[in-house]
N, C-alpha and C. Protein backbone atom coordinates (compact mmCIF):
# COMPACT_ATOMS: atom_id res chain seq x y z
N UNK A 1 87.02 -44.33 -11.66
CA UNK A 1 86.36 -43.37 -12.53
C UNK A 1 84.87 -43.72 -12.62
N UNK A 2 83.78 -42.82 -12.99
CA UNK A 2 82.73 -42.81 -12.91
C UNK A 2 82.19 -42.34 -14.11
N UNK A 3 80.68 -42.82 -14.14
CA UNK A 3 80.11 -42.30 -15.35
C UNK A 3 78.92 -42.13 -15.05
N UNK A 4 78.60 -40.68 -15.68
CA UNK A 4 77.37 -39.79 -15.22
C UNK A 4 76.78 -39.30 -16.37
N UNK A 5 75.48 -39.52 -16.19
CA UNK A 5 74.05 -39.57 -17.80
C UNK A 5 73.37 -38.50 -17.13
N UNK A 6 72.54 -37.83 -17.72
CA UNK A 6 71.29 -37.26 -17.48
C UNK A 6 70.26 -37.66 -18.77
N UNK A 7 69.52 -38.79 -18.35
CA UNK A 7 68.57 -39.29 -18.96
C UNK A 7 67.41 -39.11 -19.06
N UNK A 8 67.00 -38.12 -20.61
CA UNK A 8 65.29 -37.65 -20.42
C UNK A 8 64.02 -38.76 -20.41
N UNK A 9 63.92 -38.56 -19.65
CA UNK A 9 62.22 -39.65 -19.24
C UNK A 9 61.34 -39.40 -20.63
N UNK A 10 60.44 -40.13 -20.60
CA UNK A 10 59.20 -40.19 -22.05
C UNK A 10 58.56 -40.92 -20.94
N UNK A 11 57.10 -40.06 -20.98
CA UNK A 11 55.79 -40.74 -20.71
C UNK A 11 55.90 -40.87 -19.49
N UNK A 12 56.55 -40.11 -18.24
CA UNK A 12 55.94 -40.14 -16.71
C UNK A 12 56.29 -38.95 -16.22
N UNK A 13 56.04 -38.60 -14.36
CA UNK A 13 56.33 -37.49 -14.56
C UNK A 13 57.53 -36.27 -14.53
N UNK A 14 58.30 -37.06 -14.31
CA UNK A 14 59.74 -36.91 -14.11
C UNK A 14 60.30 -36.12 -15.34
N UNK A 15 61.16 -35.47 -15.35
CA UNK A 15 61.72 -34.95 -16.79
C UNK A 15 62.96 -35.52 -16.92
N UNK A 16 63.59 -35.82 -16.18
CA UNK A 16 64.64 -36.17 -16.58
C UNK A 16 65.26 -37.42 -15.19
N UNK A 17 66.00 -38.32 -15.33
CA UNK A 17 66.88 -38.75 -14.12
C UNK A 17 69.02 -38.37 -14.19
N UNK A 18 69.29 -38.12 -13.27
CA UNK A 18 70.52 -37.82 -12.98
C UNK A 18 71.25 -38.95 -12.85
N UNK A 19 72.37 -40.06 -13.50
CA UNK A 19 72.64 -41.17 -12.79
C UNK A 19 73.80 -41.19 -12.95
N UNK A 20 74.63 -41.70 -11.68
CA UNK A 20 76.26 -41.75 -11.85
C UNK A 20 76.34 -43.44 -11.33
N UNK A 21 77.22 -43.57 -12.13
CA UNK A 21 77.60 -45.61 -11.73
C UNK A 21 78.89 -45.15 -11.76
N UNK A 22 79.63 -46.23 -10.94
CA UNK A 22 81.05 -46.31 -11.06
C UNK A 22 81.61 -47.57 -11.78
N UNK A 23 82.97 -47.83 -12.20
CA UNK A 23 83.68 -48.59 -13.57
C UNK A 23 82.91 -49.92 -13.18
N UNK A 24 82.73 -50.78 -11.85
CA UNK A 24 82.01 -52.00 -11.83
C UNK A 24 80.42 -51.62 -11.89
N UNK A 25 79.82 -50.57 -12.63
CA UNK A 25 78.53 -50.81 -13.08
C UNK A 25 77.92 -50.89 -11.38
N UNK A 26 78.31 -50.03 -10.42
CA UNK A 26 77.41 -50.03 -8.97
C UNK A 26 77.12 -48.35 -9.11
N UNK A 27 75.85 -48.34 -8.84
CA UNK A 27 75.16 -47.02 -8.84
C UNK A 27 75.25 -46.30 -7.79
N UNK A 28 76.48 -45.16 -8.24
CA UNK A 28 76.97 -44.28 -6.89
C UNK A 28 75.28 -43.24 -6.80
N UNK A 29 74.80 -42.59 -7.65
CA UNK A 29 73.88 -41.67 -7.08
C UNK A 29 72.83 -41.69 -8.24
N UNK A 30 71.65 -41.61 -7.96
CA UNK A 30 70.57 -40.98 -8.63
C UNK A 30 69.73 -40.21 -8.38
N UNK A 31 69.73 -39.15 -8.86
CA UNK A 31 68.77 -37.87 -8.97
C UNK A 31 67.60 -37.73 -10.00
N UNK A 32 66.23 -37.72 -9.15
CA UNK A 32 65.41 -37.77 -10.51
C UNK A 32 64.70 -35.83 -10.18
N UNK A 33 64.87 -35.49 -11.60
CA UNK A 33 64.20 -34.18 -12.02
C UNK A 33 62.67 -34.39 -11.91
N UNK A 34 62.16 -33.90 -10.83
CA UNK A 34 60.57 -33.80 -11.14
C UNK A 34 59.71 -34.88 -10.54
N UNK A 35 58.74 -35.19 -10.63
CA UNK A 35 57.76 -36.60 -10.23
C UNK A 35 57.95 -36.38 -9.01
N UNK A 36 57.14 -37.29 -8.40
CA UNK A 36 56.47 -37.63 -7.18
C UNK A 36 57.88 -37.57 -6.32
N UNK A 37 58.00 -36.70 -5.17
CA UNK A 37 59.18 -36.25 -4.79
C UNK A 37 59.56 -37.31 -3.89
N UNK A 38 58.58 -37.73 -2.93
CA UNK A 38 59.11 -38.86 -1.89
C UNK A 38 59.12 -40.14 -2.56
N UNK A 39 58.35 -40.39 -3.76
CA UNK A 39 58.41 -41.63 -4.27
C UNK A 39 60.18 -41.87 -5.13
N UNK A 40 60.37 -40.60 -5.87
CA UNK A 40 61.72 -40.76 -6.84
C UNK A 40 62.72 -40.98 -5.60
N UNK A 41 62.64 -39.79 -4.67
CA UNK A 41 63.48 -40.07 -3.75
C UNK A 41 63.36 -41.60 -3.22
N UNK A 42 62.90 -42.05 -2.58
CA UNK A 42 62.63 -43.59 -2.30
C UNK A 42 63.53 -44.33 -2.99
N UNK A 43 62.87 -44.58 -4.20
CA UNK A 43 63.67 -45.56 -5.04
C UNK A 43 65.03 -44.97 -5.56
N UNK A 44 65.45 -43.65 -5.31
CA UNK A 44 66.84 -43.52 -5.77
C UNK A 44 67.98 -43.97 -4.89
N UNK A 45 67.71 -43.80 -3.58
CA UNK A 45 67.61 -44.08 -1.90
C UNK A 45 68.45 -46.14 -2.02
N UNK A 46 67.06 -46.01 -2.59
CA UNK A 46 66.95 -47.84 -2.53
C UNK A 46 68.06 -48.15 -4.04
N UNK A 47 68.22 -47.33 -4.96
CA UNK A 47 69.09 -47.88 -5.73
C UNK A 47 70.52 -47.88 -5.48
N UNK A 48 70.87 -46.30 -5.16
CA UNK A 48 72.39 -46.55 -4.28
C UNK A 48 73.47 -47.64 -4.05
N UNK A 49 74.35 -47.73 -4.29
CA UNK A 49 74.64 -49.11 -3.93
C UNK A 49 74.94 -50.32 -4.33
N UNK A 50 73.66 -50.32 -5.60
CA UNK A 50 73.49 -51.68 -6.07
C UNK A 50 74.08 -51.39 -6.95
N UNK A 51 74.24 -53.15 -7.70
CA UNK A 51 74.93 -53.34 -8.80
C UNK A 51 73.26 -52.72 -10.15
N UNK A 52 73.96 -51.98 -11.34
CA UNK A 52 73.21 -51.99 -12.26
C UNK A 52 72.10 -52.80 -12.35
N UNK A 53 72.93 -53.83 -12.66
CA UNK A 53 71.69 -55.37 -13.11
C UNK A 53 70.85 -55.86 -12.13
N UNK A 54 71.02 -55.83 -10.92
CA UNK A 54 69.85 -55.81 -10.03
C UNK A 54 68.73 -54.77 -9.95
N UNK A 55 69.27 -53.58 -10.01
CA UNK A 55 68.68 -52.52 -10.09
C UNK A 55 67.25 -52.46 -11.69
N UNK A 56 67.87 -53.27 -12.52
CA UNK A 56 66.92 -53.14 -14.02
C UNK A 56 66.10 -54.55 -13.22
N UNK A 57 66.49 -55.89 -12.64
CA UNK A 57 65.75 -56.99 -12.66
C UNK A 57 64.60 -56.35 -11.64
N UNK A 58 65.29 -55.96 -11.18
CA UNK A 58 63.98 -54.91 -9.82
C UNK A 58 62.64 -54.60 -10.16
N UNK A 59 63.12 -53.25 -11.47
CA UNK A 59 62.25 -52.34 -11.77
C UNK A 59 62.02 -52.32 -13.28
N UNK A 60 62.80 -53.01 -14.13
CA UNK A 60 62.02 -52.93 -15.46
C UNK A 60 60.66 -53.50 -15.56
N UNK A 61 59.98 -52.75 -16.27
CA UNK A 61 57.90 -53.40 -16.56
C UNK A 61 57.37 -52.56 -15.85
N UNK A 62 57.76 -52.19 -14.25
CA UNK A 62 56.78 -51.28 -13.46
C UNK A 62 56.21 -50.38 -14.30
N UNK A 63 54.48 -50.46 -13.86
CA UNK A 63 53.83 -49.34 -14.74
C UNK A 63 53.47 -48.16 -13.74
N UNK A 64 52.83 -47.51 -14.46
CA UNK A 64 52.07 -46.53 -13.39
C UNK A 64 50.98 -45.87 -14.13
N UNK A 65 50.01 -46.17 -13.26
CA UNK A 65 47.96 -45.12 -13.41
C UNK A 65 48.29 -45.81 -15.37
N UNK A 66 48.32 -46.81 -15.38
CA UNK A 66 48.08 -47.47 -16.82
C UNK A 66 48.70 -46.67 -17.89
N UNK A 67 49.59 -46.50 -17.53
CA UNK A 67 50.79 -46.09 -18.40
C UNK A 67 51.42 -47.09 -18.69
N UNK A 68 52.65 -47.11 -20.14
CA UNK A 68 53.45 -48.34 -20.02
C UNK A 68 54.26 -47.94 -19.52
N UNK A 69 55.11 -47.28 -18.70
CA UNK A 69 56.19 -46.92 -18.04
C UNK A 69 56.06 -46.34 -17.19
N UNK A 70 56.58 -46.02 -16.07
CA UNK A 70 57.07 -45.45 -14.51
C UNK A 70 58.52 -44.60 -14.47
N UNK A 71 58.58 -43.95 -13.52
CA UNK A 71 59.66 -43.58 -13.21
C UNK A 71 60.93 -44.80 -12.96
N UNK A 72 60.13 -45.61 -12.05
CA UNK A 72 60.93 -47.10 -11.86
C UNK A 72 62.26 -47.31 -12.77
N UNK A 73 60.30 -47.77 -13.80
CA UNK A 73 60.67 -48.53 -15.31
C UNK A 73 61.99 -47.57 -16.18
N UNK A 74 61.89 -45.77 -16.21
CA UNK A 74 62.37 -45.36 -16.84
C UNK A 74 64.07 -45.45 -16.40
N UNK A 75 64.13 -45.60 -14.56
CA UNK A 75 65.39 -45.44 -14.21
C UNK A 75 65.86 -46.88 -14.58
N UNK A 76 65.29 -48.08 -14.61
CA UNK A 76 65.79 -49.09 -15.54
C UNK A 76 66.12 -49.15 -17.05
N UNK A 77 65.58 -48.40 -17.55
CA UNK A 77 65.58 -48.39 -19.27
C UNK A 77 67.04 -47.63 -19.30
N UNK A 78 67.34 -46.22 -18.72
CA UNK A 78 68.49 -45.70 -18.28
C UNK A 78 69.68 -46.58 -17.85
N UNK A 79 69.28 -47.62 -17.12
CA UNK A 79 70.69 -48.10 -16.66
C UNK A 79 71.13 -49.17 -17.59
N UNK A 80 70.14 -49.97 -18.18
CA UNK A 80 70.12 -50.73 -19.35
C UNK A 80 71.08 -50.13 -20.50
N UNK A 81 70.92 -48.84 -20.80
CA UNK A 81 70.97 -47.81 -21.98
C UNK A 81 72.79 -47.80 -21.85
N UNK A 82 73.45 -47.36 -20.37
CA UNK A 82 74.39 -46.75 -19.84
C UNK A 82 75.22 -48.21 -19.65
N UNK A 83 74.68 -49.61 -19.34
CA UNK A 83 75.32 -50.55 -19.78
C UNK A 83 75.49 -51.60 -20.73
N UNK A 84 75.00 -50.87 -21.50
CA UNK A 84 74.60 -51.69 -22.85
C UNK A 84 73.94 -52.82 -22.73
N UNK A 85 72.92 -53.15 -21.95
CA UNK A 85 72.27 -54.42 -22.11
C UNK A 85 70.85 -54.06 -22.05
């Protein structure tokens, strides 16, 4: 079984990310709404696969153009959120 969020972004340009993990917390798919199209794609690409918790040690802090948050950062805050840590 699987579990699937649609998590609204704050503060980049993305509106939202799409994320499905399966019961061991490995990230079957992510879809991000909006932002930089080859960049979200990229890193959703590159998250695939992984376990959750690698995926947040990765990308939590990334900023962007002196913002405190990124798309990165936000798809970490999301997976954080979805596994309680």
């Amino acid at each position: 079984m699987s579990n699937k969020i649609v998590y609204p972004t704050c503060g980049v340009c993305s509106q939202a990310i799409v994320i499905e993990l399966d019961d061991d917390t490995t990230v079957v798919n992510v879809e991000f709404i909006g932002g930089c199209n080859g960049n979200t794609q990229g890193v959703a690409r590159l998250a695939r696969g992984m376990k959750a918790d690698e995926v947040i040690a990765r990308l939590e802090g990334i900023r962007c153009n002196g913002k405190p948050t990124s798309c990165p950062d936000q798809l970490a805050r999301a997976l954080r959120q979805m596994t309680n840590k």
